[in-house]
PDB file of N, CA and C in Angstrom:
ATOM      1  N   UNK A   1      48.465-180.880  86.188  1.00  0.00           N
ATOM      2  CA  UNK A   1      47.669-180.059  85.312  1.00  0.00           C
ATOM      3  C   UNK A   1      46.961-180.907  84.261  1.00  0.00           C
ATOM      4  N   UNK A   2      47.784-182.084  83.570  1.00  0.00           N
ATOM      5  CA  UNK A   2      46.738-182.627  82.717  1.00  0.00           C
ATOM      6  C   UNK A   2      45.682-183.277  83.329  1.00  0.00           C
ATOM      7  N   UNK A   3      46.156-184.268  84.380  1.00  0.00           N
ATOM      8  CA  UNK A   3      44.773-184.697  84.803  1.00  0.00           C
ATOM      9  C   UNK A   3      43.778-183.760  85.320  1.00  0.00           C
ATOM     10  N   UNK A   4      43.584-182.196  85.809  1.00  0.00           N
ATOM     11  CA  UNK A   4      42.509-181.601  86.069  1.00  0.00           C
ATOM     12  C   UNK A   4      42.091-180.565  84.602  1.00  0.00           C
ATOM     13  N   UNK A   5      42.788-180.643  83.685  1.00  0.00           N
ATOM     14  CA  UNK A   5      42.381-180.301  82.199  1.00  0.00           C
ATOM     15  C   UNK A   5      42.018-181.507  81.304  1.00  0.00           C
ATOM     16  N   UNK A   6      41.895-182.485  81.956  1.00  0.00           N
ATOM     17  CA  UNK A   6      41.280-183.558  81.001  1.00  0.00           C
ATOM     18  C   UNK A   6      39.804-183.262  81.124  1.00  0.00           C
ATOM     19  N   UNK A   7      39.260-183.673  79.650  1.00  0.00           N
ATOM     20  CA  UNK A   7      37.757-183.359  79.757  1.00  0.00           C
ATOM     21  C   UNK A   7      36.621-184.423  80.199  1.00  0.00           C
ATOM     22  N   UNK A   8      37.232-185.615  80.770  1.00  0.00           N
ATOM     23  CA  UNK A   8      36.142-186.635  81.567  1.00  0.00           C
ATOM     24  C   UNK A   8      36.359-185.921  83.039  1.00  0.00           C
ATOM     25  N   UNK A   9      37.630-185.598  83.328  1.00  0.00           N
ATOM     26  CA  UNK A   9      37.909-185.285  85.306  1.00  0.00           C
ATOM     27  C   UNK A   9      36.633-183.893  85.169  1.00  0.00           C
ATOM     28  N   UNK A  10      36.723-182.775  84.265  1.00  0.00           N
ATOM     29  CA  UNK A  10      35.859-181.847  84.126  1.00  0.00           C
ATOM     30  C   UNK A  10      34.774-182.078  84.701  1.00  0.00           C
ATOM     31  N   UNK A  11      34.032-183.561  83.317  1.00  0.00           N
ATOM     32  CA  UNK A  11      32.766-183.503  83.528  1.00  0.00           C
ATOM     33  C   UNK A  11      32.414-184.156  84.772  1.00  0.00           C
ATOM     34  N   UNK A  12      33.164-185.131  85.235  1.00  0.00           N
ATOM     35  CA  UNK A  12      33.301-185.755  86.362  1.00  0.00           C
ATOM     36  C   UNK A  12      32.812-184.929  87.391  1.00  0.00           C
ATOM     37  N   UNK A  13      33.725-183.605  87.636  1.00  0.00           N
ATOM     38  CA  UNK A  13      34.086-183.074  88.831  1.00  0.00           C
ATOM     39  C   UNK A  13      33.278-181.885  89.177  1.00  0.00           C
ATOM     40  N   UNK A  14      33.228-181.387  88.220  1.00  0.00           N
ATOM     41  CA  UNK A  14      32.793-179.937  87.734  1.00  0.00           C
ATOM     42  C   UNK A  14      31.197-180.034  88.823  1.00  0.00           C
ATOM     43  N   UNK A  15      30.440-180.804  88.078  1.00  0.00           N
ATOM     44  CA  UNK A  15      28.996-180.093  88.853  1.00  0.00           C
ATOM     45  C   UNK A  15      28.890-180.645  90.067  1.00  0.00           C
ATOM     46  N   UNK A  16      30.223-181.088  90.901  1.00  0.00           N
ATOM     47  CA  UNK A  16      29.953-181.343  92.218  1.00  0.00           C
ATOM     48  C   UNK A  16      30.395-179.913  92.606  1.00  0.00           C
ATOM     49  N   UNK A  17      31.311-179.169  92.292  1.00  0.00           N
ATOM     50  CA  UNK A  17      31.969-177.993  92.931  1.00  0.00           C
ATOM     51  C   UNK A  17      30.585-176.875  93.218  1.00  0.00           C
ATOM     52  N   UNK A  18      30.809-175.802  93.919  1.00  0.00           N
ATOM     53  CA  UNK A  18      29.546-174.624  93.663  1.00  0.00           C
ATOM     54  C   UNK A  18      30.230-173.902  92.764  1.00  0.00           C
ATOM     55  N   UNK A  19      29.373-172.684  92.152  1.00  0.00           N
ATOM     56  CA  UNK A  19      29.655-171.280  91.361  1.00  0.00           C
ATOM     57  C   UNK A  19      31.017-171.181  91.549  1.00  0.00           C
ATOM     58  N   UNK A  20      31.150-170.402  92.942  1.00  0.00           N
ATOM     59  CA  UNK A  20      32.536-169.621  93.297  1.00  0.00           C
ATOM     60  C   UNK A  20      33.729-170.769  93.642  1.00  0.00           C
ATOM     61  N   UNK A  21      33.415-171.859  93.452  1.00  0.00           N
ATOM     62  CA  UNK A  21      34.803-173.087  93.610  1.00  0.00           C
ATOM     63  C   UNK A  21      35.070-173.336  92.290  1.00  0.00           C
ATOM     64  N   UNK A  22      34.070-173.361  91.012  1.00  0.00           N
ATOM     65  CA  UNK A  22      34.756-173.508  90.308  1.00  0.00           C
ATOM     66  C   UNK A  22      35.207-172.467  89.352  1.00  0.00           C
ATOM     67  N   UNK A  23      34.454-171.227  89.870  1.00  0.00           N
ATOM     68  CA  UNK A  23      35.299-170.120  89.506  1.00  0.00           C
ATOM     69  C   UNK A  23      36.567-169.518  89.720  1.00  0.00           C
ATOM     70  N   UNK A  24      36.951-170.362  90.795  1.00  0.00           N
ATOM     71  CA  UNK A  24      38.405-169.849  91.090  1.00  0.00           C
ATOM     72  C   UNK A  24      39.423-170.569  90.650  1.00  0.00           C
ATOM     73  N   UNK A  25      39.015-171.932  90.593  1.00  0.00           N
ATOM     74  CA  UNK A  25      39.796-173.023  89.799  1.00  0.00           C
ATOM     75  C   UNK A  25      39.928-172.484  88.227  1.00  0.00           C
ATOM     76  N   UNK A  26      38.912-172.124  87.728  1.00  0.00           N
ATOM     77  CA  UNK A  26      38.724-171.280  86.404  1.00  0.00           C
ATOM     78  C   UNK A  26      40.179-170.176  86.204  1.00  0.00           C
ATOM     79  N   UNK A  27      39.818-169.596  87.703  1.00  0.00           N
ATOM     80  CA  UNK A  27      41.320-168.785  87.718  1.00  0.00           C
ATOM     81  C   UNK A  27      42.620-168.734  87.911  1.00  0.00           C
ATOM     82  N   UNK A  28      42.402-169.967  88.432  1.00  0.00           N
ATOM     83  CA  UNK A  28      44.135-170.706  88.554  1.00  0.00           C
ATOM     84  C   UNK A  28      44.287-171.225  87.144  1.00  0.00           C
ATOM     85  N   UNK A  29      43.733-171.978  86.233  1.00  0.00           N
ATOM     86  CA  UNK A  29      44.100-172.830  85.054  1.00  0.00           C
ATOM     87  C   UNK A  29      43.989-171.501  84.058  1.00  0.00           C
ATOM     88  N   UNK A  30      43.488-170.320  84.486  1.00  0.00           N
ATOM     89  CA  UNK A  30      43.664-169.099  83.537  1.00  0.00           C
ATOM     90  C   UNK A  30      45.133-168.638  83.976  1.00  0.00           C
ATOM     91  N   UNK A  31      45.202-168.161  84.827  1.00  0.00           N
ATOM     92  CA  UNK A  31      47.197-167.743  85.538  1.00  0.00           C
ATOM     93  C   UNK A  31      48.015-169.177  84.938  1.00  0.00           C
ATOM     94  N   UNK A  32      47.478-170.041  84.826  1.00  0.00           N
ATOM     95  CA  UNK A  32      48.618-171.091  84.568  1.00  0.00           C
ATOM     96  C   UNK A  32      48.674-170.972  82.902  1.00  0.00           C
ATOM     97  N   UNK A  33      47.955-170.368  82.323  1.00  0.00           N
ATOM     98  CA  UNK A  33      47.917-170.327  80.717  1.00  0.00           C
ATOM     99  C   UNK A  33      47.289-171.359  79.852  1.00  0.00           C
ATOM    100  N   UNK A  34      46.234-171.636  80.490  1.00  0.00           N
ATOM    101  CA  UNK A  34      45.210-172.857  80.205  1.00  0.00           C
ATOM    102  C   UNK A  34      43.702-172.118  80.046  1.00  0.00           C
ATOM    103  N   UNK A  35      43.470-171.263  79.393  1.00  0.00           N
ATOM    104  CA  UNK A  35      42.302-170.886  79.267  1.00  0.00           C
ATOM    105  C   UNK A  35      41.206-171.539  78.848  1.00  0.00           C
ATOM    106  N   UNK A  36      41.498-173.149  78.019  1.00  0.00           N
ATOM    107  CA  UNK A  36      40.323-173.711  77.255  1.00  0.00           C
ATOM    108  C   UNK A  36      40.148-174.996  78.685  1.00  0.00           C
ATOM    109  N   UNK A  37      41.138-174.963  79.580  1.00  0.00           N
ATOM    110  CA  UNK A  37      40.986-176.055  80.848  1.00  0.00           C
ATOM    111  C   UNK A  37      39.951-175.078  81.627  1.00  0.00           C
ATOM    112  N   UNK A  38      39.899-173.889  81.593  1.00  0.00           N
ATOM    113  CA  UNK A  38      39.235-172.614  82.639  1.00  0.00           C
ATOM    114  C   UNK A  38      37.575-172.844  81.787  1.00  0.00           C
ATOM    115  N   UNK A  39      37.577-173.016  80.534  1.00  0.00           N
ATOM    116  CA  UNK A  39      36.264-172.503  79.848  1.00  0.00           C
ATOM    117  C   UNK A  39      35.876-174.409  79.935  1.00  0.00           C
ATOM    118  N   UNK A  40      36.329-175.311  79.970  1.00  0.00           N
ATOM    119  CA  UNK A  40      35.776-176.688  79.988  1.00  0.00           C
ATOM    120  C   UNK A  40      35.486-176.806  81.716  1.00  0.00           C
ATOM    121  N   UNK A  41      35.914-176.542  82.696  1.00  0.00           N
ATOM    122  CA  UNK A  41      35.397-176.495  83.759  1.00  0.00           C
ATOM    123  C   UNK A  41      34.211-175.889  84.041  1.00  0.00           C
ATOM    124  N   UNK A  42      34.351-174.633  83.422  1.00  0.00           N
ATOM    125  CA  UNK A  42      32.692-173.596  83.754  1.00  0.00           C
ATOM    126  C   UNK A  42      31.788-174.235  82.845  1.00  0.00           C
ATOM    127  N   UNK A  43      31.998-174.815  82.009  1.00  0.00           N
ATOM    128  CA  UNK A  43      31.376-175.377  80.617  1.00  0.00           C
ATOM    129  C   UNK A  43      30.414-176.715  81.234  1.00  0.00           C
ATOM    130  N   UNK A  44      31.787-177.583  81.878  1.00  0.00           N
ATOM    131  CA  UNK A  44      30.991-178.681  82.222  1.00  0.00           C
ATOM    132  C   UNK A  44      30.525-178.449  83.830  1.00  0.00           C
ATOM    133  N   UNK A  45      30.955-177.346  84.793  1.00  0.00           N
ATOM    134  CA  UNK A  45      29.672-176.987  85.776  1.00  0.00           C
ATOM    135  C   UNK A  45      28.893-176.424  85.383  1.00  0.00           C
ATOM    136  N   UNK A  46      28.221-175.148  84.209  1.00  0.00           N
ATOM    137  CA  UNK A  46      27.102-174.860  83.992  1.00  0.00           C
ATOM    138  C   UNK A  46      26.205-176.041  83.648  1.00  0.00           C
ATOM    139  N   UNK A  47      26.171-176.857  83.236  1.00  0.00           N
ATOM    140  CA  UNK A  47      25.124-178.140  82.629  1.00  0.00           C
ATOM    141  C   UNK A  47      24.539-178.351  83.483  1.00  0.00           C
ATOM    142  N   UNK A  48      24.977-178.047  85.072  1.00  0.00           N
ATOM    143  CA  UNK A  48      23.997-178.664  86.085  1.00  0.00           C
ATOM    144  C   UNK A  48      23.501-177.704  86.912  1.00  0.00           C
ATOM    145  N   UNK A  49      23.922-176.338  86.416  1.00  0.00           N
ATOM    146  CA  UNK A  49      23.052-175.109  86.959  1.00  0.00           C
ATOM    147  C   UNK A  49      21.893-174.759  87.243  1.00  0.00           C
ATOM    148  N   UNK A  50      21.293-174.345  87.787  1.00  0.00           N
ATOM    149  CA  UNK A  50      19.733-174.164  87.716  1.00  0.00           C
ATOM    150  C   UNK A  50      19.606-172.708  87.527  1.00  0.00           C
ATOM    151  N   UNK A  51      18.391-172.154  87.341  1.00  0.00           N
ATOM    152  CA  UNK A  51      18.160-170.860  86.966  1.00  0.00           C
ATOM    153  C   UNK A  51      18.618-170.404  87.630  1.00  0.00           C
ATOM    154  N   UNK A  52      18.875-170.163  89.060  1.00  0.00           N
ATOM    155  CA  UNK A  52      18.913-168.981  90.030  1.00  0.00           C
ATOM    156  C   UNK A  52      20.367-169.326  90.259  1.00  0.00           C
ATOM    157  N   UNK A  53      21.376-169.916  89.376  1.00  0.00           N
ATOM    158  CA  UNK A  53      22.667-170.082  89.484  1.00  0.00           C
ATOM    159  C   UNK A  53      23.333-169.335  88.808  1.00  0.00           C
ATOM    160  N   UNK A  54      25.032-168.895  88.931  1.00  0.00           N
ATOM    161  CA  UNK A  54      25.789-167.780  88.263  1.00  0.00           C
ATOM    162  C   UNK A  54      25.983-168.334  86.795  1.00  0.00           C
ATOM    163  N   UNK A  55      25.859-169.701  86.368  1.00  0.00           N
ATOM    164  CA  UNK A  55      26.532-170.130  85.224  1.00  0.00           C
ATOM    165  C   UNK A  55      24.759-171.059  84.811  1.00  0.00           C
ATOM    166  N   UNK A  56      23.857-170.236  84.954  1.00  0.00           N
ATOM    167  CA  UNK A  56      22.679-170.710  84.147  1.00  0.00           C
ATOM    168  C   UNK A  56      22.703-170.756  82.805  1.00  0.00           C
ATOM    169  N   UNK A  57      22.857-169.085  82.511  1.00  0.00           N
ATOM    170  CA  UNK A  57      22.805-168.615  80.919  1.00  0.00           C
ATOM    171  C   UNK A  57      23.918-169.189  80.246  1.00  0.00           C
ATOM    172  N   UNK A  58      25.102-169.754  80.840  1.00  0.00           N
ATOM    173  CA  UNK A  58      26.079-170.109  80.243  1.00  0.00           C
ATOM    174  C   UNK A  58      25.021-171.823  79.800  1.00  0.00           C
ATOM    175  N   UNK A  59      24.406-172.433  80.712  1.00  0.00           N
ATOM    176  CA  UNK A  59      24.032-173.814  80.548  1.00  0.00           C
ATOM    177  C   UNK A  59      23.121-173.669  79.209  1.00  0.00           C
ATOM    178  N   UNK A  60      22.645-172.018  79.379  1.00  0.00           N
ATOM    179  CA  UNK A  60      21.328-172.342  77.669  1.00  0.00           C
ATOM    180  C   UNK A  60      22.052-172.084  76.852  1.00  0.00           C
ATOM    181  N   UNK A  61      23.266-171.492  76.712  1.00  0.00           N
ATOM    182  CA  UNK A  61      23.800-171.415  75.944  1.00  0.00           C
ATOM    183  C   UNK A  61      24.398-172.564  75.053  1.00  0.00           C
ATOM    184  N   UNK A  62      24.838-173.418  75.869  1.00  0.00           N
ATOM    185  CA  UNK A  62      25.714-174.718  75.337  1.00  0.00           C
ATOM    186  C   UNK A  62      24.555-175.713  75.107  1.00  0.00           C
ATOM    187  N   UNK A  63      23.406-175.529  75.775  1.00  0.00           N
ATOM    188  CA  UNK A  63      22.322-176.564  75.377  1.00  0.00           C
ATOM    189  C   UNK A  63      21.853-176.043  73.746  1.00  0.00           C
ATOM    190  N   UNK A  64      21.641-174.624  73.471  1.00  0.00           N
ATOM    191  CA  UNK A  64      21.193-174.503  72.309  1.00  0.00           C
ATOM    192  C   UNK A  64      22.024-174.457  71.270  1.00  0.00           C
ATOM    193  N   UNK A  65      23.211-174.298  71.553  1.00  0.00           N
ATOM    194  CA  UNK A  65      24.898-174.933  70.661  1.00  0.00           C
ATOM    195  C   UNK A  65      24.189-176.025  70.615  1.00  0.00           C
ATOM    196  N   UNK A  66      24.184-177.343  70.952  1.00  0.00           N
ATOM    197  CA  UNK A  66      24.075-178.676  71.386  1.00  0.00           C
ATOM    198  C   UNK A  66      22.636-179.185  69.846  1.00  0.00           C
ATOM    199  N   UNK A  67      21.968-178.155  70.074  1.00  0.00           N
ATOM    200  CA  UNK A  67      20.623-178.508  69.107  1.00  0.00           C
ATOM    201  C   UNK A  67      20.343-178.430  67.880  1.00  0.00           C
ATOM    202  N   UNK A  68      21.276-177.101  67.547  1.00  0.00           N
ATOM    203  CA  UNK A  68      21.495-176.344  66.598  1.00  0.00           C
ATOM    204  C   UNK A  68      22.575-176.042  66.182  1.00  0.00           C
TER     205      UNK A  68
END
């Protein structure tokens, strides 16, 4: 568990997975009681989302956190 809640394996790993792979991983580290390992996975796969992806709005979101 720590090494797939560390936040380099995340950014590492994350935008190779699709939407629904790392949504389910999202849901295992949520059942395991790791909710901020569940929100750094979707966190660091939205960054490489594109519009017509499930975790787009999540990517403008953290880009305009990021600016402002």
């Amino acid at each position: 568990m720590a090494v797939l809640g560390n936040v380099q394996t995340a950014h590492d790993a994350a935008p190779r997975l699709t939407c629904s792979e790392v949504e389910a991983l999202a849901l295992i580290f949520r059942a395991l009681g790791s909710p901020e390992a569940a929100a750094r996975w979707i966190d660091a796969h939205a960054l490489d989302d594109e519009v017509d992806e499930l975790h787009y709005e999540r990517r403008v979101e953290l880009e305009l956190r990021s600016v402002g």
